[in-house]
N, C-alpha and C. Protein backbone atom coordinates (compact mmCIF):
# COMPACT_ATOMS: atom_id res chain seq x y z
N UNK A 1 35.32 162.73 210.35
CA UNK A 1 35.55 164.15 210.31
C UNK A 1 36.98 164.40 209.79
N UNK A 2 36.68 165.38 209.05
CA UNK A 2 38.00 165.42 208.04
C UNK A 2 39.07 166.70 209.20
N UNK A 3 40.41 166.16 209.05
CA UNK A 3 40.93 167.44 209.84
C UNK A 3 41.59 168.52 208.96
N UNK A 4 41.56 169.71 209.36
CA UNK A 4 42.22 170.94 208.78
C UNK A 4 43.51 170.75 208.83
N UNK A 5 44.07 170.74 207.81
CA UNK A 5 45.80 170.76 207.41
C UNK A 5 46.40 172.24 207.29
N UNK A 6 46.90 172.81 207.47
CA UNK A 6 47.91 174.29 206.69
C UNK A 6 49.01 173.49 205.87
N UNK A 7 49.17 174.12 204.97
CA UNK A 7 50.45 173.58 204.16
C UNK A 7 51.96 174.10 204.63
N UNK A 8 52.71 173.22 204.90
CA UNK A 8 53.96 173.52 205.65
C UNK A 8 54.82 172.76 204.75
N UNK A 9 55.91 173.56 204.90
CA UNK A 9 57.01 172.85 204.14
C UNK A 9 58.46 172.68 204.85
N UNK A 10 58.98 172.31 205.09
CA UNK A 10 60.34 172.29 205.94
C UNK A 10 61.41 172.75 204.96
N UNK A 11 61.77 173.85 205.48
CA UNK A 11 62.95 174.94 204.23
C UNK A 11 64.14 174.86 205.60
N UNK A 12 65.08 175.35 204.03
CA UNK A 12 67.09 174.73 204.94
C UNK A 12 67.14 176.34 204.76
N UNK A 13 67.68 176.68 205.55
CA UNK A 13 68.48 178.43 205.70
C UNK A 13 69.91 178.03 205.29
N UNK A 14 70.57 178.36 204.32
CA UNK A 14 71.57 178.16 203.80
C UNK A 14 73.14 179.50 204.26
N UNK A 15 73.44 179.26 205.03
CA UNK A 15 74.36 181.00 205.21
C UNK A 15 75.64 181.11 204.34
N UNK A 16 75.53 181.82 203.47
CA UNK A 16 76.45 182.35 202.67
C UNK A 16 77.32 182.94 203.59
N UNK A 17 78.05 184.46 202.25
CA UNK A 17 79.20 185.06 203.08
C UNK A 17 78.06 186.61 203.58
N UNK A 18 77.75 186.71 202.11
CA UNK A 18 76.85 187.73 202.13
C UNK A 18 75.08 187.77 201.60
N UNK A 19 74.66 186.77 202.15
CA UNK A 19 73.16 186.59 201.74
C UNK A 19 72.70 185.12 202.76
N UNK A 20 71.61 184.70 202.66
CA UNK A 20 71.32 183.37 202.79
C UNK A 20 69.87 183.14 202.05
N UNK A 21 70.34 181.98 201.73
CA UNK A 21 68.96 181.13 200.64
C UNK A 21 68.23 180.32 201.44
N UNK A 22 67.54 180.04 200.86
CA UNK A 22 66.61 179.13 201.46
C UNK A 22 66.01 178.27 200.12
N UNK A 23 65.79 176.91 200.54
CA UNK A 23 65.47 176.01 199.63
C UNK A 23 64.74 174.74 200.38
N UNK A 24 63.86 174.30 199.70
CA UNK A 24 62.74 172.97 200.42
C UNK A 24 63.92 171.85 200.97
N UNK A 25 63.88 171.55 201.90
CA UNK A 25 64.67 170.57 202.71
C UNK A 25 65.18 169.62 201.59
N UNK A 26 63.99 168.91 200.20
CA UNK A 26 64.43 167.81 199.61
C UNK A 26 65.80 168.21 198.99
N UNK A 27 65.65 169.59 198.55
CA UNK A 27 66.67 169.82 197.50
C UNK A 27 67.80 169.31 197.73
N UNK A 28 68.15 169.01 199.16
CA UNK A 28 69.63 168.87 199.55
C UNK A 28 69.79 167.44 199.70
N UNK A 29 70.91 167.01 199.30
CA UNK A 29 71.08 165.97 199.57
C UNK A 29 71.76 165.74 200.94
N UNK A 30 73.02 166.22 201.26
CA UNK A 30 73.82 166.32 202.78
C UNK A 30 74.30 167.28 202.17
N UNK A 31 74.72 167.53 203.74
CA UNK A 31 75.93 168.58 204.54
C UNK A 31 76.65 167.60 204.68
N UNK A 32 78.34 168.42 203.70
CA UNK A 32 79.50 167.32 204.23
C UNK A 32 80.69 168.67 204.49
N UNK A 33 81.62 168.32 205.53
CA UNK A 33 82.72 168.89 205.80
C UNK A 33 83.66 170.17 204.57
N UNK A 34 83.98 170.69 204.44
CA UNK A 34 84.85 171.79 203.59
C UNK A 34 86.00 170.74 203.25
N UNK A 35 85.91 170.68 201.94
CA UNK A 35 87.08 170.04 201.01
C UNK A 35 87.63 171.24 199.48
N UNK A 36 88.61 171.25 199.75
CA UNK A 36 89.10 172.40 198.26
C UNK A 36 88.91 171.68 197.15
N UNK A 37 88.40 171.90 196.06
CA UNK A 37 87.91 171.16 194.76
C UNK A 37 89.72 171.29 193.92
N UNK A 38 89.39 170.29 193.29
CA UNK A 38 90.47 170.38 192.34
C UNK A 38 90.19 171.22 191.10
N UNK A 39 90.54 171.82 190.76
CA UNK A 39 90.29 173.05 189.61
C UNK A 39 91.67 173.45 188.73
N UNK A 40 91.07 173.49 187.61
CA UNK A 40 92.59 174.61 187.36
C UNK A 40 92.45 176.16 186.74
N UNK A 41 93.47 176.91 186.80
CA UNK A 41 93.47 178.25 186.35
C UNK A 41 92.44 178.83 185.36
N UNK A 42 92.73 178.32 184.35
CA UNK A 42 90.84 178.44 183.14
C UNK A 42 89.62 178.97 183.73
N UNK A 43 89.32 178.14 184.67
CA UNK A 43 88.37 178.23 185.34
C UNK A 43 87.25 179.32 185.76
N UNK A 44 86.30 179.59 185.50
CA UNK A 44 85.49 180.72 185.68
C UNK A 44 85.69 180.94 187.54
N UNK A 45 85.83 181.74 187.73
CA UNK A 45 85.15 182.37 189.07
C UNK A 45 84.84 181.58 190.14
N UNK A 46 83.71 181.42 189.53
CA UNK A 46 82.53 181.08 190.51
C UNK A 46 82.93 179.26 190.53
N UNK A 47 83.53 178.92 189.92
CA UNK A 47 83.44 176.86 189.73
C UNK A 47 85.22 177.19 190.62
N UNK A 48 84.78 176.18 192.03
CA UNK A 48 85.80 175.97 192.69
C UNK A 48 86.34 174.46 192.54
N UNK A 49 86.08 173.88 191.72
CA UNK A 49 86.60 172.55 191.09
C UNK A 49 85.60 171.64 191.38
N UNK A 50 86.06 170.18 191.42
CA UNK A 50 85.14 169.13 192.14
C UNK A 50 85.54 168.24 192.96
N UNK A 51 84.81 168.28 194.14
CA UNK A 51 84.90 167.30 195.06
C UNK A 51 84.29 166.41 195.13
N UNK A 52 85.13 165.39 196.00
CA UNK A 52 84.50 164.02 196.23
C UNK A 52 83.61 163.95 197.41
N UNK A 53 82.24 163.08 196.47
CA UNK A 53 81.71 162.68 197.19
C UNK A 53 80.62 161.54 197.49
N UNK A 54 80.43 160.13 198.23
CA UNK A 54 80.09 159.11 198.32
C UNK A 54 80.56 158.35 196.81
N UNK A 55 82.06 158.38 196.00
CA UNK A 55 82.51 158.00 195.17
C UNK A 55 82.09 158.55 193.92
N UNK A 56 82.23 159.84 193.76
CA UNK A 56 81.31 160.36 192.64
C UNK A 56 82.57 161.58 193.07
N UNK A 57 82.83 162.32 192.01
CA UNK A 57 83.20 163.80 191.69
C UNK A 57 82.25 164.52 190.91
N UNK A 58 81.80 166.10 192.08
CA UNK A 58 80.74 166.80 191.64
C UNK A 58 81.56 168.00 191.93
N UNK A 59 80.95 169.01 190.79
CA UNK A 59 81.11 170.57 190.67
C UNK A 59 80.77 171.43 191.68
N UNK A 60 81.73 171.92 192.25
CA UNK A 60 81.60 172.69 193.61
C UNK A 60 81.31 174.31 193.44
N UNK A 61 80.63 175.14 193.64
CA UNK A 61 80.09 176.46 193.37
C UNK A 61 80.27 177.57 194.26
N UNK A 62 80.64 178.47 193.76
CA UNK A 62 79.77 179.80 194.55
C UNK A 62 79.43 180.33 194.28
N UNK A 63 77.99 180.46 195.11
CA UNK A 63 77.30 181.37 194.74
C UNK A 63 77.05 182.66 194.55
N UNK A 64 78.10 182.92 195.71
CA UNK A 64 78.41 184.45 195.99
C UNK A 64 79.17 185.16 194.55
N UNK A 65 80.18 184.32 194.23
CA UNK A 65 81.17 184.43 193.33
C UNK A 65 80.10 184.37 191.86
N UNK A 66 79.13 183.80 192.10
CA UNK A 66 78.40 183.54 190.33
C UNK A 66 77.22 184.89 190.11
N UNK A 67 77.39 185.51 191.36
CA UNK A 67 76.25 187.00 191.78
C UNK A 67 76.98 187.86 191.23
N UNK A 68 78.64 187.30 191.21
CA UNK A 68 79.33 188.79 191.04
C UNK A 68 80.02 189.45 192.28
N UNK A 69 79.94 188.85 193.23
CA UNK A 69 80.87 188.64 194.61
C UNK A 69 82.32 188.03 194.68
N UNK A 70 82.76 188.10 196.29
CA UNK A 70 84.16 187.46 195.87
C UNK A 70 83.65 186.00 196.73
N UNK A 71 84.42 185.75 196.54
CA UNK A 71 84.07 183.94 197.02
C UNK A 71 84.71 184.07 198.19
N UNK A 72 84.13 183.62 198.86
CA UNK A 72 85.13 183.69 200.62
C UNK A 72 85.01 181.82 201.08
N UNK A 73 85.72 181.90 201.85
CA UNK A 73 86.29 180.46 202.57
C UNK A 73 86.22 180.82 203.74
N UNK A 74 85.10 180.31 205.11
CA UNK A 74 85.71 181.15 206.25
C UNK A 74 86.20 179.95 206.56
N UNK A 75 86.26 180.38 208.48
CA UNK A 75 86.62 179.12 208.79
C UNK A 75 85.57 177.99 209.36
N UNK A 76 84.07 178.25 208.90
CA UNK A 76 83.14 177.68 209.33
C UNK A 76 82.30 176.87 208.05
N UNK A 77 83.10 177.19 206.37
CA UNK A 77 82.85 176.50 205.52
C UNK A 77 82.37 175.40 205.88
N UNK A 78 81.13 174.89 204.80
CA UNK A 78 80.94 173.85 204.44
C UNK A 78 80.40 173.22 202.86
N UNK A 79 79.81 172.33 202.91
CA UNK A 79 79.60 172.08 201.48
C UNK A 79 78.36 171.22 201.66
N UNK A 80 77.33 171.92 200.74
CA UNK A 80 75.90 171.94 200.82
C UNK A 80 76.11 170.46 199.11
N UNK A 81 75.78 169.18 199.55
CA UNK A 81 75.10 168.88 198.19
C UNK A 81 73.82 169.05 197.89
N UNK A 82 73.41 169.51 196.23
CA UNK A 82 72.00 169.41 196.43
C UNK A 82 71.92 168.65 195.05
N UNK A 83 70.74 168.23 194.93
CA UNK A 83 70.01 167.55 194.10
C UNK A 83 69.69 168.36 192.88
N UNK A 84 69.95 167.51 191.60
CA UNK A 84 69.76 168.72 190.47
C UNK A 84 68.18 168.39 189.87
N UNK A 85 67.76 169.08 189.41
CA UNK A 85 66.84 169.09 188.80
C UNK A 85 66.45 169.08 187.32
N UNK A 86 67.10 169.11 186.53
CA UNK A 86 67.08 169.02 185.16
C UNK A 86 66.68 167.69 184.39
N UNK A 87 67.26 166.46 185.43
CA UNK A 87 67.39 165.08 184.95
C UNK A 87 68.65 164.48 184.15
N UNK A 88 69.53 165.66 184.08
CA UNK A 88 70.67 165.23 182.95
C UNK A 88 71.26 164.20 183.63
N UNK A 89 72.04 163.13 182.96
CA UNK A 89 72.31 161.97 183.26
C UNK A 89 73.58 162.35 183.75
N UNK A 90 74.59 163.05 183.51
CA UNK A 90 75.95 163.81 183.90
C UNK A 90 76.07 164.69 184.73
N UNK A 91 74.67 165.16 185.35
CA UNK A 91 75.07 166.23 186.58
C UNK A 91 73.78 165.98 187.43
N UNK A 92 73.74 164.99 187.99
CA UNK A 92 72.84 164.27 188.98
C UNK A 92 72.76 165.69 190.56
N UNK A 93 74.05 165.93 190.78
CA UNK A 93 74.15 166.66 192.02
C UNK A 93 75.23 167.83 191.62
N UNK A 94 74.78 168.90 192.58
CA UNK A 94 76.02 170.25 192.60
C UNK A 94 76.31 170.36 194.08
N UNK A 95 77.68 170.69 194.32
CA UNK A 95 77.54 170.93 195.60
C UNK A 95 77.74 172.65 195.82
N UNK A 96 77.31 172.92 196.89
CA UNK A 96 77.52 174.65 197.08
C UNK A 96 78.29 174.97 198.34
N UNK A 97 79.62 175.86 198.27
CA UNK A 97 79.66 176.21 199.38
C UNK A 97 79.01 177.07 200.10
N UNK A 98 78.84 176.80 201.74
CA UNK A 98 77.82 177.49 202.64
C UNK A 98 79.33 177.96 204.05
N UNK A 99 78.28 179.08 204.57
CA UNK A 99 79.26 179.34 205.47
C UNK A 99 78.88 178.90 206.76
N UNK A 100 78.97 177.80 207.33
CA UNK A 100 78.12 177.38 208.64
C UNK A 100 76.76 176.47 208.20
N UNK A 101 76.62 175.97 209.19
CA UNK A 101 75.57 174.68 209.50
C UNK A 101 74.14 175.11 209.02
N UNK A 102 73.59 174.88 207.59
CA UNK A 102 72.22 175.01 207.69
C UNK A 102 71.07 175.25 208.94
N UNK A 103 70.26 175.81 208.53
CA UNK A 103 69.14 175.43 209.46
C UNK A 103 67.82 175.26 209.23
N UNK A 104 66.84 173.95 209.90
CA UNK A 104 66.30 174.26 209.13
C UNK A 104 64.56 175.30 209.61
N UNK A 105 63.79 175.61 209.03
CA UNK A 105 62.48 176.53 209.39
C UNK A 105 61.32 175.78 208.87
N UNK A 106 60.80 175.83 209.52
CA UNK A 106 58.66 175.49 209.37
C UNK A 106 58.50 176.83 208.13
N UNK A 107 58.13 176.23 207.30
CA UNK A 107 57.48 177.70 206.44
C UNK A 107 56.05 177.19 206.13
N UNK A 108 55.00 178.49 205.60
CA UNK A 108 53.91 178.24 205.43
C UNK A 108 53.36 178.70 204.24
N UNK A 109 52.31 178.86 204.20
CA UNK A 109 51.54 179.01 202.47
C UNK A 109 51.79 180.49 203.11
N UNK A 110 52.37 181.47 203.42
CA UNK A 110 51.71 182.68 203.94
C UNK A 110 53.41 183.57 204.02
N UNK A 111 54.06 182.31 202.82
CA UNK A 111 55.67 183.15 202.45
C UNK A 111 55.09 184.59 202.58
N UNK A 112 56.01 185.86 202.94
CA UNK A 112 56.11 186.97 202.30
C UNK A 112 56.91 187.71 201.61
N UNK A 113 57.38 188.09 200.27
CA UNK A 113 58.07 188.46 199.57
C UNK A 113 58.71 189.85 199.92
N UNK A 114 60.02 190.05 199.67
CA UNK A 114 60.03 191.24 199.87
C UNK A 114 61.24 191.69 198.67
N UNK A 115 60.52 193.04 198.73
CA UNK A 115 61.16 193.81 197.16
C UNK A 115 62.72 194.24 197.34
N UNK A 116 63.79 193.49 197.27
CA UNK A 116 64.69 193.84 197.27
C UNK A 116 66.09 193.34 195.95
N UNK A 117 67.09 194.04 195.58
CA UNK A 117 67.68 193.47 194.24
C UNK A 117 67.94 191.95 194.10
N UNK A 118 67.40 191.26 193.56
CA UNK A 118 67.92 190.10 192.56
C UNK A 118 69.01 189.65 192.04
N UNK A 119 70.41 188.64 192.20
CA UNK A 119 71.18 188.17 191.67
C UNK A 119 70.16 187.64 190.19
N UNK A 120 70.84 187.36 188.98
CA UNK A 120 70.52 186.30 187.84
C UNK A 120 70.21 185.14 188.40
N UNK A 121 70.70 184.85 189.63
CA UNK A 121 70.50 183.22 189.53
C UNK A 121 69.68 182.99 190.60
N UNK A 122 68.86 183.95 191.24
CA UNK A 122 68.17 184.32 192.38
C UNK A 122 66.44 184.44 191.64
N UNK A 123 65.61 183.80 192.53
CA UNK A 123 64.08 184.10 192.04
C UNK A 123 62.63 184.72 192.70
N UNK A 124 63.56 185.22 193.91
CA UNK A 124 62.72 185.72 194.97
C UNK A 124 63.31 186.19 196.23
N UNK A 125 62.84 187.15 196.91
CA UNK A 125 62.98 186.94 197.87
C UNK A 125 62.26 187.12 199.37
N UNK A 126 62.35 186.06 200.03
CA UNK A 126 61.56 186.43 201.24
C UNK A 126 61.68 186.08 202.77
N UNK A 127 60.76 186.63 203.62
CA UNK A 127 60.58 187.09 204.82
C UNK A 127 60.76 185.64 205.72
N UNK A 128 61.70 185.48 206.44
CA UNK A 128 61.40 184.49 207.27
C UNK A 128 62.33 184.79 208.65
N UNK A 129 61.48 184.62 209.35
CA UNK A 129 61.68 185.31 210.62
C UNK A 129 61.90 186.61 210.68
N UNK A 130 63.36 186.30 210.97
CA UNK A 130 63.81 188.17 211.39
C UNK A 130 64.88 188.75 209.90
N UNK A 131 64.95 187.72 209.24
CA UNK A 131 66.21 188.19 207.70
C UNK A 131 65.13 187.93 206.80
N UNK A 132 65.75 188.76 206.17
CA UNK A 132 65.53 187.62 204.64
C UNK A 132 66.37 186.69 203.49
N UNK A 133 65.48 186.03 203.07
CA UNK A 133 66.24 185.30 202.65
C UNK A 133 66.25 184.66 201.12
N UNK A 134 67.06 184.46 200.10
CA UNK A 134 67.06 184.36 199.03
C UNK A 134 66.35 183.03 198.13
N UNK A 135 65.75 183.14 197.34
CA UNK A 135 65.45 181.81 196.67
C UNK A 135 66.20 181.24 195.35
N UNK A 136 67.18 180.75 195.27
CA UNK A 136 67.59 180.56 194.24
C UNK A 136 67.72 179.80 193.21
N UNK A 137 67.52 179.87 191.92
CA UNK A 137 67.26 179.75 190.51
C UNK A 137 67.92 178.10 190.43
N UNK A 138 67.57 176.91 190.91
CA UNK A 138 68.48 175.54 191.17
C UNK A 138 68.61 175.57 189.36
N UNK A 139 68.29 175.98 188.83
CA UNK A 139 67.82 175.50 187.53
C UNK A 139 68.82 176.21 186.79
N UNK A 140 69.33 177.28 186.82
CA UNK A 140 70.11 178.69 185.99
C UNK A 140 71.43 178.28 186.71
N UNK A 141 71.62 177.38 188.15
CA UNK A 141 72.86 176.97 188.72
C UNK A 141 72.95 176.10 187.33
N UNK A 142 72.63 174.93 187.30
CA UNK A 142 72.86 174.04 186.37
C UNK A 142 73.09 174.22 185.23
N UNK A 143 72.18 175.58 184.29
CA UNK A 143 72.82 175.98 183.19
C UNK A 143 74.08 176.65 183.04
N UNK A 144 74.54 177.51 184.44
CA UNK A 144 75.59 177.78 184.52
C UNK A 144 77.22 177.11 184.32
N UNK A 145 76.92 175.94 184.93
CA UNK A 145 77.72 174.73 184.81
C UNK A 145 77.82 174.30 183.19
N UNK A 146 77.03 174.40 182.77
CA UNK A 146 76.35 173.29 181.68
C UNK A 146 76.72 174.34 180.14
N UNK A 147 76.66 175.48 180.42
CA UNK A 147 77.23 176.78 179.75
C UNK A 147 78.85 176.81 179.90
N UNK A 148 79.27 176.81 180.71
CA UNK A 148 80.63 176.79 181.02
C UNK A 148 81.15 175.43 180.96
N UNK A 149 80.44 174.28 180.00
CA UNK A 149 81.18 172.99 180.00
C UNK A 149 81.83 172.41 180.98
N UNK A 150 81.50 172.24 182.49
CA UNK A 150 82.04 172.02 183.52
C UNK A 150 80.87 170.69 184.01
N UNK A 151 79.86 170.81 183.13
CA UNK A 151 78.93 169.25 183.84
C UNK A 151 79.58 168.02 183.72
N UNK A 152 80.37 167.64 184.09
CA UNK A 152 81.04 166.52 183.66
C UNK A 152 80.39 164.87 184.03
């Protein structure tokens, strides 16, 4: 006898300054501690330099700041790596700053969307629990980088 499955996915609640995302658990690689990227003046906005990490220097982001926000630092920063998706051989991982400790949620085939404005780099958004929460564009992060010659 065959058993009934629901499709579940394990999603990370990501807390910004002013929003939170949500993304499939794989995307991330770790949560590591708040480190200031090395950057210099040139620099767009939103690219807070790159930090180290497991011997690798990766492009550190905000997201808030790439919406068109100001970039905030609280004092509960952290730094989200995630996994890129493109395959480019030069930008394997991005990291993002987050404001506080992921979390993560049971989600189900039974997402609900809800109609509210869109960042560019944003692709949805929806209902989970009691907020909502953003889905964002992993893909338009990377061209962002990759546009602004910062994939290194």
């Amino acid at each position: 006898m065959l058993e009934h499955r629901s499709s579940h996915l394990i999603g990370l609640l990501l807390p910004l300054a002013d929003r939170t995302l949500i993304l499939p658990n794989v995307a991330v690689a770790e949560l590591i501690d708040y480190q200031p990227g090395a950057f210099d003046l040139d620099s767009p906005p939103w690219y807070l330099g790159q930090v180290n990490w497991r011997d690798r220097k990766i492009p550190l982001l905000s997201f808030e700041s790439a919406c068109g926000q100001k970039t905030v630092i609280g004092e509960r920063a952290r730094i989200v790596v995630l996994n890129t998706l493109s395959g480019r051989p030069n930008l394997k991982f991005i990291a993002l700053l987050v404001q506080g400790i992921p979390r993560s949620y049971k989600l189900d085939s039974q997402l609900s969307y809800v109609d509210v404005p869109l960042c560019s780099l944003e692709k949805a958004a929806v209902q989970v629990a009691d907020q909502v929460a953003k889905v964002p564009d992993l893909l338009a992060l990377e061209e962002l980088l990759v546009g602004a010659g910062l994939a290194l």
